[in-house]
N, C-alpha and C. Protein backbone atom coordinates (compact mmCIF):
# COMPACT_ATOMS: atom_id res chain seq x y z
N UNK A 1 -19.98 -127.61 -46.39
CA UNK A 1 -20.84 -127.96 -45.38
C UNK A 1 -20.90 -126.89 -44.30
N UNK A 2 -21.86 -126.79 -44.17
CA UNK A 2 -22.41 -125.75 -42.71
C UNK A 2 -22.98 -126.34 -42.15
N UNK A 3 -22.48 -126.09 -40.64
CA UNK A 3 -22.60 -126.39 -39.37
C UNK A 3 -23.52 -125.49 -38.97
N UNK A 4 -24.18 -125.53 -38.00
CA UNK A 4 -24.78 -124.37 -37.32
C UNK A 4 -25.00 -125.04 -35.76
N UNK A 5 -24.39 -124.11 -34.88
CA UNK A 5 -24.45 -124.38 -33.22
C UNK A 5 -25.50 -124.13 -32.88
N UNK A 6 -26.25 -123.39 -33.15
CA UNK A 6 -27.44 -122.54 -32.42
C UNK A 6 -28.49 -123.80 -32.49
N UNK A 7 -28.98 -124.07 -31.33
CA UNK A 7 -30.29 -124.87 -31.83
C UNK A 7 -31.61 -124.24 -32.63
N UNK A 8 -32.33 -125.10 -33.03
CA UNK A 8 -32.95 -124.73 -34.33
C UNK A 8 -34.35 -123.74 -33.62
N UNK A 9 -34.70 -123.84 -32.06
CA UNK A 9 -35.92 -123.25 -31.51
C UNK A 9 -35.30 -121.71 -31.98
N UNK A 10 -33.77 -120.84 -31.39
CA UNK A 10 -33.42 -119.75 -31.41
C UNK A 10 -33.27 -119.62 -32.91
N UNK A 11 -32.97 -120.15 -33.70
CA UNK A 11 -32.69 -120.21 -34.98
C UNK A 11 -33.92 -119.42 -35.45
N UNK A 12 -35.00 -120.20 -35.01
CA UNK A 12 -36.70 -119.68 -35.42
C UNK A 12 -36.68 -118.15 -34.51
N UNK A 13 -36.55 -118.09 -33.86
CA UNK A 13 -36.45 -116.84 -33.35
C UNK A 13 -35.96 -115.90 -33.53
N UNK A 14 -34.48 -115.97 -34.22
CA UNK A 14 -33.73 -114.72 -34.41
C UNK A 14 -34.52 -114.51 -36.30
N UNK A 15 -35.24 -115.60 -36.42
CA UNK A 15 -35.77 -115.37 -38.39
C UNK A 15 -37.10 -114.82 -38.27
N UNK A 16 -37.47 -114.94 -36.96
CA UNK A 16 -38.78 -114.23 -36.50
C UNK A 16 -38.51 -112.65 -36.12
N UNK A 17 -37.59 -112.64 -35.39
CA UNK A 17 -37.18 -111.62 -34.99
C UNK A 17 -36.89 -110.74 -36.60
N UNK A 18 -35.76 -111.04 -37.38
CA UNK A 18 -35.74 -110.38 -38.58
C UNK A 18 -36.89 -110.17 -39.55
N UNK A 19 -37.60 -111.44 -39.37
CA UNK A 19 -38.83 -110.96 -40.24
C UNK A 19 -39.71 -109.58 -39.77
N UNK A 20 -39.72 -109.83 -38.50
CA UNK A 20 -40.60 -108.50 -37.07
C UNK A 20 -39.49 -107.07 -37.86
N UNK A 21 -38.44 -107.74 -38.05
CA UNK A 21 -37.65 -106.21 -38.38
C UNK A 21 -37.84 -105.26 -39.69
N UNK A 22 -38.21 -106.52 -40.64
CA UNK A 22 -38.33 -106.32 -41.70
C UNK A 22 -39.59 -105.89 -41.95
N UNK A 23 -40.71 -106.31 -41.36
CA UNK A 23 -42.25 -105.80 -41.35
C UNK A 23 -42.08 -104.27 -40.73
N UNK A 24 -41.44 -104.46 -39.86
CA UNK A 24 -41.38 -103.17 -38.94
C UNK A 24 -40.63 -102.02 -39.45
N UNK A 25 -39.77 -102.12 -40.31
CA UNK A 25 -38.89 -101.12 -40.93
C UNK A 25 -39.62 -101.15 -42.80
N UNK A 26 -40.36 -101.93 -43.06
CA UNK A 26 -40.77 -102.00 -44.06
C UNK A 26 -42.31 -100.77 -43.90
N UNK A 27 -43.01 -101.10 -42.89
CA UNK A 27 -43.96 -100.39 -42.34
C UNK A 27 -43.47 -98.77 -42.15
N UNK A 28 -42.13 -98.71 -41.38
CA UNK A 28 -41.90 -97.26 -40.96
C UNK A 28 -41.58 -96.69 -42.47
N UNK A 29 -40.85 -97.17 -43.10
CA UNK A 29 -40.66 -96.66 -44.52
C UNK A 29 -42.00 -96.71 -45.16
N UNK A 30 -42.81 -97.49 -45.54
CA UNK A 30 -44.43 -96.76 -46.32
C UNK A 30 -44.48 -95.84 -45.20
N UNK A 31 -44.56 -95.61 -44.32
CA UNK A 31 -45.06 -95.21 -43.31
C UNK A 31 -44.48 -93.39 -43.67
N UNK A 32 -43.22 -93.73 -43.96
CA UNK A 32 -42.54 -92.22 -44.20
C UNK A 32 -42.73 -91.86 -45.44
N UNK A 33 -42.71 -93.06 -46.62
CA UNK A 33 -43.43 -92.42 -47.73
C UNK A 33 -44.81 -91.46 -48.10
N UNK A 34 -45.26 -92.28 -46.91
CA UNK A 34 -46.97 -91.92 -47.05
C UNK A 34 -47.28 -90.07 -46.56
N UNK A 35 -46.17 -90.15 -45.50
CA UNK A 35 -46.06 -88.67 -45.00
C UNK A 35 -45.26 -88.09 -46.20
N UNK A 36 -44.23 -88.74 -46.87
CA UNK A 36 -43.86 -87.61 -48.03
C UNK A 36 -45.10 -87.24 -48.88
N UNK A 37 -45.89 -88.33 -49.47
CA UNK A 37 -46.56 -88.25 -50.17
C UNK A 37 -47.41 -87.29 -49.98
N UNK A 38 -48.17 -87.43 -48.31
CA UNK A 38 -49.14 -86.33 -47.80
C UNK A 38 -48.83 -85.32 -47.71
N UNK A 39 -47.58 -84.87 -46.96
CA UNK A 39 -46.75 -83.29 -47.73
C UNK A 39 -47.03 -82.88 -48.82
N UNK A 40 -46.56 -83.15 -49.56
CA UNK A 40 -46.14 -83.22 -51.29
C UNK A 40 -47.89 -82.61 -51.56
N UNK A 41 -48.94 -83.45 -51.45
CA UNK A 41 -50.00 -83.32 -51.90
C UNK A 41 -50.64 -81.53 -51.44
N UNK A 42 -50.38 -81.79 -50.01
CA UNK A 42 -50.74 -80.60 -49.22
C UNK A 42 -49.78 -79.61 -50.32
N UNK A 43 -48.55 -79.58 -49.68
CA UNK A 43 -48.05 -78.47 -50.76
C UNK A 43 -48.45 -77.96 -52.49
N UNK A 44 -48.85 -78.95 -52.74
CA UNK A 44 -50.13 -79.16 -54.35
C UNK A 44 -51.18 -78.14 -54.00
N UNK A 45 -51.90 -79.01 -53.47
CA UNK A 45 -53.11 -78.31 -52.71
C UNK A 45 -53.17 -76.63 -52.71
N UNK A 46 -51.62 -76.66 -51.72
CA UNK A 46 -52.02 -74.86 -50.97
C UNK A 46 -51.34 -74.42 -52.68
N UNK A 47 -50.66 -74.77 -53.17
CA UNK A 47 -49.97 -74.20 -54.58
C UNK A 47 -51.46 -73.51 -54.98
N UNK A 48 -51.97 -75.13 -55.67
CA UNK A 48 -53.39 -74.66 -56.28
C UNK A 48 -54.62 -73.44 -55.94
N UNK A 49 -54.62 -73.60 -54.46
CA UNK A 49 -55.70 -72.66 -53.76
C UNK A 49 -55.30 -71.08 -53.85
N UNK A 50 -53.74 -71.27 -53.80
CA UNK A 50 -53.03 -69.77 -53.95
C UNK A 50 -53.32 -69.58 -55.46
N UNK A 51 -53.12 -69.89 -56.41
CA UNK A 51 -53.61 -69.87 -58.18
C UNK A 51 -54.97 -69.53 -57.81
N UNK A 52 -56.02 -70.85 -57.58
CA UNK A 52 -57.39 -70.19 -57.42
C UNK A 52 -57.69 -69.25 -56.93
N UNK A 53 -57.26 -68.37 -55.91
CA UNK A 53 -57.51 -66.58 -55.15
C UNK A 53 -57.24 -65.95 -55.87
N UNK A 54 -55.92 -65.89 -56.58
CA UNK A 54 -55.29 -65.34 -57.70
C UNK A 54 -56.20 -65.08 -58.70
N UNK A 55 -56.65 -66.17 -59.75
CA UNK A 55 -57.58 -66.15 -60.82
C UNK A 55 -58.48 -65.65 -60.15
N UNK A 56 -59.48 -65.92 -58.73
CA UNK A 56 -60.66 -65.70 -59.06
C UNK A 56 -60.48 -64.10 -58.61
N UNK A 57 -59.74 -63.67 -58.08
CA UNK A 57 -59.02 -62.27 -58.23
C UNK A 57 -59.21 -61.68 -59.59
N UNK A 58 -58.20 -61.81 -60.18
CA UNK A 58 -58.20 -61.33 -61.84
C UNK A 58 -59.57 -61.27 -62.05
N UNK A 59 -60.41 -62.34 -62.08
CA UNK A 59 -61.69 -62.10 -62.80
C UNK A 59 -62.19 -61.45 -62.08
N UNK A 60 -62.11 -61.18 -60.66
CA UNK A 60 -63.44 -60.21 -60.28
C UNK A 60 -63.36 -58.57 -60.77
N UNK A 61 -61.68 -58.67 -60.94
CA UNK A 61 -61.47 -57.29 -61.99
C UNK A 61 -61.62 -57.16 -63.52
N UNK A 62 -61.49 -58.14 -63.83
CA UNK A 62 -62.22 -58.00 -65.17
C UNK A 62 -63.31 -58.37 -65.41
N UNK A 63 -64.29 -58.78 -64.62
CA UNK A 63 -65.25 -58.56 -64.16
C UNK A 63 -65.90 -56.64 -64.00
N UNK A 64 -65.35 -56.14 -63.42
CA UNK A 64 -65.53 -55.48 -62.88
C UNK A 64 -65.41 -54.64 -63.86
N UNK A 65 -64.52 -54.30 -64.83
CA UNK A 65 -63.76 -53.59 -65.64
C UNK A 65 -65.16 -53.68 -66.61
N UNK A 66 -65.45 -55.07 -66.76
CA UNK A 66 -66.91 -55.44 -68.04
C UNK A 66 -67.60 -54.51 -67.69
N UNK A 67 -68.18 -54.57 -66.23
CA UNK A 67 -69.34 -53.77 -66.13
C UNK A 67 -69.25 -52.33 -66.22
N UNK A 68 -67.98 -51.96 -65.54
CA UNK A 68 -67.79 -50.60 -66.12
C UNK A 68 -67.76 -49.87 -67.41
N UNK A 69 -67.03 -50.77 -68.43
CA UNK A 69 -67.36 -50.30 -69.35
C UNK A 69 -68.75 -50.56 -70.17
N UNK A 70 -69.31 -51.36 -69.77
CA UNK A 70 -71.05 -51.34 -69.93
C UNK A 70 -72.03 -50.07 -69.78
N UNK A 71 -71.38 -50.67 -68.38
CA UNK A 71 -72.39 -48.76 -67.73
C UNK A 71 -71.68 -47.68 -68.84
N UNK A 72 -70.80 -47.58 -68.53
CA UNK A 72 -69.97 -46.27 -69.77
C UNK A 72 -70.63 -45.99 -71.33
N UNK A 73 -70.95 -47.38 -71.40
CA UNK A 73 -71.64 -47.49 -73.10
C UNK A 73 -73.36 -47.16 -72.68
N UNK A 74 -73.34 -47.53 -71.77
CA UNK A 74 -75.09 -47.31 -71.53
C UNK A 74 -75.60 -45.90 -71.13
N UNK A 75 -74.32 -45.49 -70.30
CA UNK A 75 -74.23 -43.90 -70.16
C UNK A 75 -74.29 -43.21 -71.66
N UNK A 76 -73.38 -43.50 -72.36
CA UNK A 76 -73.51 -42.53 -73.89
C UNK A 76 -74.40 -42.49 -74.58
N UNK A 77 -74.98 -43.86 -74.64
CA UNK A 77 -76.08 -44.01 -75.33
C UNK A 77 -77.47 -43.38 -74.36
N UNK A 78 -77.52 -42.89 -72.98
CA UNK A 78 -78.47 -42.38 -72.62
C UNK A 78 -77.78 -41.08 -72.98
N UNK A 79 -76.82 -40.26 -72.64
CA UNK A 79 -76.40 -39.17 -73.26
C UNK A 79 -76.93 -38.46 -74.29
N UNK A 80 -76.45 -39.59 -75.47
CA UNK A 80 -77.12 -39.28 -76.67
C UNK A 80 -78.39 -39.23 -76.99
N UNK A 81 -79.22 -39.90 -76.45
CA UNK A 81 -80.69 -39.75 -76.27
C UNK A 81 -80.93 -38.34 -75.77
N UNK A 82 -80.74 -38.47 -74.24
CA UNK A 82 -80.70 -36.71 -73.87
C UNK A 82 -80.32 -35.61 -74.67
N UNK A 83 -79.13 -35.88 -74.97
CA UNK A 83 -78.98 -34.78 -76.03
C UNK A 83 -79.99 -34.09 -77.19
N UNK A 84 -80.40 -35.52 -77.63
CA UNK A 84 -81.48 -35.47 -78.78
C UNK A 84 -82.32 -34.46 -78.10
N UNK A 85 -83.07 -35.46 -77.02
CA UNK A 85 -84.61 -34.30 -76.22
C UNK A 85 -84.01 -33.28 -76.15
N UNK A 86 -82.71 -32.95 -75.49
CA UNK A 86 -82.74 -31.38 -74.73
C UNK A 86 -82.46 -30.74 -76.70
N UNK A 87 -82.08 -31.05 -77.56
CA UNK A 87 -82.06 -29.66 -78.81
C UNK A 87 -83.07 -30.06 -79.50
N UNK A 88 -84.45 -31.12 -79.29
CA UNK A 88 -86.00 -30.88 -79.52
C UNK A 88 -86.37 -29.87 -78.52
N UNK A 89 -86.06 -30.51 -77.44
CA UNK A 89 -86.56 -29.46 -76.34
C UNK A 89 -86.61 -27.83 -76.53
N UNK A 90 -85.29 -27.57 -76.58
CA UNK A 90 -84.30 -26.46 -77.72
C UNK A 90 -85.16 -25.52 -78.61
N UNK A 91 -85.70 -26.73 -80.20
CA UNK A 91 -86.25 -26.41 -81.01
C UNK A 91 -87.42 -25.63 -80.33
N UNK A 92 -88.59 -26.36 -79.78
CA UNK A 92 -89.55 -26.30 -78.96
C UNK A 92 -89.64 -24.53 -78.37
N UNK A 93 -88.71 -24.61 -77.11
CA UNK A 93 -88.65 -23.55 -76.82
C UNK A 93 -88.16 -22.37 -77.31
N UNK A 94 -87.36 -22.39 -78.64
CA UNK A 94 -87.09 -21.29 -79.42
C UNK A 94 -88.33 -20.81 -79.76
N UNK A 95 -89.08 -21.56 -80.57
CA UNK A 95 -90.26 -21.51 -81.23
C UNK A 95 -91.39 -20.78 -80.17
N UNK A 96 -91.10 -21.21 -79.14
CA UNK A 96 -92.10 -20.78 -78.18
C UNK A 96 -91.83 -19.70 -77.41
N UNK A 97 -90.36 -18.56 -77.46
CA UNK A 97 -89.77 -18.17 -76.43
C UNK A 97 -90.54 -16.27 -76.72
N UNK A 98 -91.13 -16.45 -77.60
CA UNK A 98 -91.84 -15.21 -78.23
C UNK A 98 -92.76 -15.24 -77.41
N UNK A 99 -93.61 -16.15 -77.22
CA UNK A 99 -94.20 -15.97 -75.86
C UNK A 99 -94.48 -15.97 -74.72
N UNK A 100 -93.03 -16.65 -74.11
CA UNK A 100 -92.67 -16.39 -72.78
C UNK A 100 -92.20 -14.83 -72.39
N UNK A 101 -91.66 -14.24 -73.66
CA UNK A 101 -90.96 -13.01 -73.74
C UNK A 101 -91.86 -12.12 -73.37
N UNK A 102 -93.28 -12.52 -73.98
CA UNK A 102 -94.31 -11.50 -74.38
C UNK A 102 -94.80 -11.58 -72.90
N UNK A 103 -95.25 -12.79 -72.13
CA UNK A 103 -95.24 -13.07 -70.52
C UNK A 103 -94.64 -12.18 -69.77
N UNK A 104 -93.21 -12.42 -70.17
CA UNK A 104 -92.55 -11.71 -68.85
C UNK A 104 -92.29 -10.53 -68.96
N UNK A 105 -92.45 -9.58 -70.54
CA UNK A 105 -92.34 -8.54 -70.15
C UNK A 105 -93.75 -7.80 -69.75
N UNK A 106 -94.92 -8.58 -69.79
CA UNK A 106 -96.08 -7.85 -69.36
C UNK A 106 -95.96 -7.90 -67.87
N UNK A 107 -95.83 -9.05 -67.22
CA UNK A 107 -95.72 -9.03 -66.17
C UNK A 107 -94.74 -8.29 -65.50
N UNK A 108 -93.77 -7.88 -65.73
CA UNK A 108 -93.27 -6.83 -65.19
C UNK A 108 -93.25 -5.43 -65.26
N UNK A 109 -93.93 -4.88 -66.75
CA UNK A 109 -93.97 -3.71 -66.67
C UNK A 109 -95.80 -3.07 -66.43
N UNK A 110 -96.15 -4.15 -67.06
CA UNK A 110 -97.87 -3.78 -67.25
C UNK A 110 -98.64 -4.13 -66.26
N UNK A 111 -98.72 -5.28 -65.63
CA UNK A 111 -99.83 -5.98 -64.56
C UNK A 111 -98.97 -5.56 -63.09
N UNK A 112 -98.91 -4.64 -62.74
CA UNK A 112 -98.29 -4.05 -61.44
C UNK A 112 -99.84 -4.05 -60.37
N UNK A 113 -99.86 -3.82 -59.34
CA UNK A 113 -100.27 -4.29 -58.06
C UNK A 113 -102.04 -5.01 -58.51
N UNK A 114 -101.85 -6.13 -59.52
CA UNK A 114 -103.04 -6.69 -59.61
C UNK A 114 -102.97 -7.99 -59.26
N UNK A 115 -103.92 -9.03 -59.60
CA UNK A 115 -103.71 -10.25 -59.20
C UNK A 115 -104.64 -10.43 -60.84
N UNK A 116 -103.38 -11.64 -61.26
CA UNK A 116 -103.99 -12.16 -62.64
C UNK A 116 -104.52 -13.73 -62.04
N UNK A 117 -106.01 -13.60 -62.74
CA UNK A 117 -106.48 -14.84 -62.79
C UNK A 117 -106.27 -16.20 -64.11
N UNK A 118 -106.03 -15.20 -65.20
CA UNK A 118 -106.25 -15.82 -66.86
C UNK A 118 -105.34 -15.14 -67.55
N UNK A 119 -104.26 -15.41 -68.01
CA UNK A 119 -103.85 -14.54 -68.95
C UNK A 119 -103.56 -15.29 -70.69
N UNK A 120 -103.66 -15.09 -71.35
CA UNK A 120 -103.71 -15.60 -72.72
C UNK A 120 -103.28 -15.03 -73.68
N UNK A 121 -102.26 -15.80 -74.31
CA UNK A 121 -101.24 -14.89 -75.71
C UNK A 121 -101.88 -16.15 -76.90
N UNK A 122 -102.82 -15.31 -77.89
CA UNK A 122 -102.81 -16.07 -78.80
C UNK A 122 -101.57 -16.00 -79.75
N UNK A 123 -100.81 -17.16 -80.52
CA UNK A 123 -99.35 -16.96 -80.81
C UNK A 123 -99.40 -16.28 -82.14
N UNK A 124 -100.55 -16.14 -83.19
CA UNK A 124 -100.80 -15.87 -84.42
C UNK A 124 -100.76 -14.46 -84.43
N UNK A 125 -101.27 -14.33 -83.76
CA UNK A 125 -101.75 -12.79 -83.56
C UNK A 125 -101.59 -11.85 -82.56
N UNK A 126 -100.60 -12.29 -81.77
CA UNK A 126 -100.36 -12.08 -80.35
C UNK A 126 -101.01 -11.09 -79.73
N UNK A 127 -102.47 -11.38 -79.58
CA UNK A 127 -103.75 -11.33 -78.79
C UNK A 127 -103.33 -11.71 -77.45
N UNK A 128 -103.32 -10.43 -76.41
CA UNK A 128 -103.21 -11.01 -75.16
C UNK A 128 -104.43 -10.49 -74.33
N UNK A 129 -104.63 -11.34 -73.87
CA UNK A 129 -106.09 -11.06 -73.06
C UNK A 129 -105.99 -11.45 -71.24
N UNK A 130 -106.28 -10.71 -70.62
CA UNK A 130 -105.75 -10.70 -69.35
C UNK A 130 -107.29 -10.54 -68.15
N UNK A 131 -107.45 -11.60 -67.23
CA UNK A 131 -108.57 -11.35 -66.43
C UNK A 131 -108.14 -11.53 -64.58
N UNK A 132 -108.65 -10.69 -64.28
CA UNK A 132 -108.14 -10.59 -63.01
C UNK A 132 -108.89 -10.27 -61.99
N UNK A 133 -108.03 -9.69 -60.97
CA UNK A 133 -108.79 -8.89 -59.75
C UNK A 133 -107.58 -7.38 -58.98
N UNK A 134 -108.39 -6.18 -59.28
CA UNK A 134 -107.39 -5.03 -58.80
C UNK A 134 -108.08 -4.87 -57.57
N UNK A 135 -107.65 -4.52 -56.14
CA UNK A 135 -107.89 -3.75 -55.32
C UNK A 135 -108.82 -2.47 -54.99
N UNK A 136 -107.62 -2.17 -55.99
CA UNK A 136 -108.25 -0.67 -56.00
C UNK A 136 -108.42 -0.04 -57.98
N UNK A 137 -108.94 1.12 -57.98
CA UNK A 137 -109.53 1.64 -59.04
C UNK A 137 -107.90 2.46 -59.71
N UNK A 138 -107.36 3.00 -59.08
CA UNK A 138 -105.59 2.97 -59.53
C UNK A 138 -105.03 2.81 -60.40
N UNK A 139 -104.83 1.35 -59.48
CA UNK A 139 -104.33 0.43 -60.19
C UNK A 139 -104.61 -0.18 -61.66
N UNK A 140 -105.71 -0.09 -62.00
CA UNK A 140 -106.24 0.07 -63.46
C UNK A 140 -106.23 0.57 -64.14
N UNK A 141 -106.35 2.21 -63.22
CA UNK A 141 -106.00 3.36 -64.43
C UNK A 141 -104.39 3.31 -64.64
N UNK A 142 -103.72 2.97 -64.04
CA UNK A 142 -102.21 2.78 -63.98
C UNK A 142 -102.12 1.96 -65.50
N UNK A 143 -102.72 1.21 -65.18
CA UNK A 143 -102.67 -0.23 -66.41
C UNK A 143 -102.99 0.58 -67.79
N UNK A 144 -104.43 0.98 -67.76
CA UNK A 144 -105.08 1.14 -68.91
C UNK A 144 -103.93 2.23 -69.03
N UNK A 145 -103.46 3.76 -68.61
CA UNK A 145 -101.79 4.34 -69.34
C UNK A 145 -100.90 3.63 -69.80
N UNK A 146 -100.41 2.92 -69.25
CA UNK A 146 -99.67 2.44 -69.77
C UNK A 146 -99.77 1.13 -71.10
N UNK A 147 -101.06 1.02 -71.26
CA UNK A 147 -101.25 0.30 -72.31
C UNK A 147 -101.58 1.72 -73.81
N UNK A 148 -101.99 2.74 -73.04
CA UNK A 148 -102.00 3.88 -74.05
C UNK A 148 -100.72 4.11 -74.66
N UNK A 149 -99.32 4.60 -73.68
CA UNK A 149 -98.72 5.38 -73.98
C UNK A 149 -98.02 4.12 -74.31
N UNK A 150 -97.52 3.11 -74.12
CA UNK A 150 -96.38 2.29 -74.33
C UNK A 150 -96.77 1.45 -75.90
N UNK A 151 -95.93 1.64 -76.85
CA UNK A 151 -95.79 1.46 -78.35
C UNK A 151 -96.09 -0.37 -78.86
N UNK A 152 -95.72 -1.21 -77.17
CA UNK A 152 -95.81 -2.39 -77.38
C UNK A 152 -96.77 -2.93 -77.16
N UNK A 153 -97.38 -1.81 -76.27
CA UNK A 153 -99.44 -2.40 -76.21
C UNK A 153 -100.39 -1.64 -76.57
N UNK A 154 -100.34 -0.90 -77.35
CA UNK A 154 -100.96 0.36 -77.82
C UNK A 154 -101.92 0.11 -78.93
N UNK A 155 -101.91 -1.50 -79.26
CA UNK A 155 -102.73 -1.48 -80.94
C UNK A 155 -103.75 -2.41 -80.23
N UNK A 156 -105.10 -2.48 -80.85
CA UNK A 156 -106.31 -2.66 -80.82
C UNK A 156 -106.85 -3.05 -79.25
N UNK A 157 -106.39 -2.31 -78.50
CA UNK A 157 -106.77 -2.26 -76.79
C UNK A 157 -108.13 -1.79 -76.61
N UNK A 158 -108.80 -3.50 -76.38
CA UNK A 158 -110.37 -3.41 -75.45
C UNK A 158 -110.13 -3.49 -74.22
N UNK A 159 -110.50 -2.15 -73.35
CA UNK A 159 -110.75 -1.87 -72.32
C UNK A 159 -111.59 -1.30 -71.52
N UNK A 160 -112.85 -2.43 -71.49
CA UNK A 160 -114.29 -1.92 -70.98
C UNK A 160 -114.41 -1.09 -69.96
N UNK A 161 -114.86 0.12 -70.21
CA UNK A 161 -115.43 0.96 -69.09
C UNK A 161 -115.97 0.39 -67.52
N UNK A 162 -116.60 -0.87 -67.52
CA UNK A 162 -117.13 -1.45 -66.45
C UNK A 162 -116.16 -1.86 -65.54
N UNK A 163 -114.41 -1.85 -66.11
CA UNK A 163 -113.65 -2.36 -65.32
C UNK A 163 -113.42 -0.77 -64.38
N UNK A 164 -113.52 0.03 -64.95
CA UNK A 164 -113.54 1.21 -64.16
C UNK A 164 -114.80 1.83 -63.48
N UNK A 165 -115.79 1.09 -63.36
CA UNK A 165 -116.90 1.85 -62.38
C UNK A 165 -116.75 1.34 -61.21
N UNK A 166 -116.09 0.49 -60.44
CA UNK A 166 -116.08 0.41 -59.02
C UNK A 166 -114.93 1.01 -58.69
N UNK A 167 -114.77 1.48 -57.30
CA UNK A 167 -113.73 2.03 -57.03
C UNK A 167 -112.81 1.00 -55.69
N UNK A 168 -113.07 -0.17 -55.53
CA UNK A 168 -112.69 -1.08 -54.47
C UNK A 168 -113.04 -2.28 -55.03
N UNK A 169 -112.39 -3.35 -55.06
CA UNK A 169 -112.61 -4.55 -55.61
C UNK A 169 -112.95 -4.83 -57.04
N UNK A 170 -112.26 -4.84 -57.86
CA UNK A 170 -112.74 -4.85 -59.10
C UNK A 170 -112.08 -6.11 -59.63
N UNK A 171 -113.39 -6.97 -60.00
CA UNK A 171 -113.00 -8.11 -61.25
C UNK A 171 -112.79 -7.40 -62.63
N UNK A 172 -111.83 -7.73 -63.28
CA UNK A 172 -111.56 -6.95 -64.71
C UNK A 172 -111.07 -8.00 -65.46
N UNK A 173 -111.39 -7.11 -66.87
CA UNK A 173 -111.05 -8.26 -67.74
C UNK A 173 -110.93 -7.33 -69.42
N UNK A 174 -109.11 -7.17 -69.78
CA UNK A 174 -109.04 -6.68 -70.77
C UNK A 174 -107.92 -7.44 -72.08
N UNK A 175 -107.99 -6.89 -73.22
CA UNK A 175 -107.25 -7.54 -73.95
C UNK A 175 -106.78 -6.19 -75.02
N UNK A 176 -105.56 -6.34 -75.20
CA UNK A 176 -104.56 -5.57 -76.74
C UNK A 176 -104.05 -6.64 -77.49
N UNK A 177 -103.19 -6.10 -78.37
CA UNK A 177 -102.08 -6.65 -79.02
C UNK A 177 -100.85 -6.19 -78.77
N UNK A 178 -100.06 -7.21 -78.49
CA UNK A 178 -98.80 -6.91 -78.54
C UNK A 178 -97.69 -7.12 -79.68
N UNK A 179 -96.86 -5.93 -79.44
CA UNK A 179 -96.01 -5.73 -80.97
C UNK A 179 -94.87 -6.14 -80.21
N UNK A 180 -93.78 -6.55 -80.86
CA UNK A 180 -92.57 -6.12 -80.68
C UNK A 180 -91.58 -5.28 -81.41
């Protein structure tokens, strides 16, 4: 048998009171769980976000690495293209360099103080035909010698008399063959 002194109003009170304790310490504990929990998550969180910088790191270099070696492949393959044109190009100008040759050595040894208007290397026959303007009367006869005496312009040279009847301003217009 149990007795109890306390009257039954405090009785209710001190079971109120424990219940208040028990809500109240029941509360602070979720209460501290809930902050472990929210820690915990946060620390998840920043884990994860540090991984995600990371990866999206990596990929922007291999990323990066793709495109480089893209461009690199797109480079060779324009390379190789170029290459192609420049030894057509090559071909081209071999084929053609007989008459740049034939150009530049007239122009430097033969067409001295004239002004060429037309000049023309047929390639078959290397027919060069030359139309211009001399100054002076000289200067032509300069030309027409040296188309005499020099071995590389010396064969079938038309050189009309009319380019030699003025003695100041002369439009002219002559043609040889050139040998090499």
């Amino acid at each position: 048998m149990k007795t109890n002194l306390i009257p039954p109003e405090q009785i209710e009170r001190i079971r109120m009171k424990i219940y208040y304790q028990n809500v109240i310490s029941s509360g602070f504990i979720l209460f501290l769980l809930t902050l472990l929990l929210i820690i915990s998550l946060a620390g998840i969180l920043t884990y994860l976000h540090i991984n995600y910088r990371s990866l999206e790191n990596e990929i922007a270099v291999e990323q990066s690495r793709v495109i480089q070696t893209e461009t690199y492949k797109g480079m060779e393959k324009k390379i190789v293209v170029l290459n192609k044109e420049l030894s057509e190009l090559q071909k081209i100008q071999d084929k053609k360099s007989n008459v740049y040759q034939i150009f530049d050595d007239i122009s430097r040894n033969l067409l001295i103080g004239v002004k060429v208007y037309d000049l023309k290397v047929d390639k078959t026959t290397n027919l060069v035909t030359v139309i211009g303007f001399s100054s002076t009367r000289e200067n032509l006869l300069n030309i027409k010698t040296t188309l005499e005496t020099n071995p590389k312009y010396n064969k079938e040279i038309d050189f009309p008399l009319s380019n030699l009847a003025n003695p100041r301003n002369i439009n002219f217009r002559f043609s040889f063959t050139y040998t090499q």
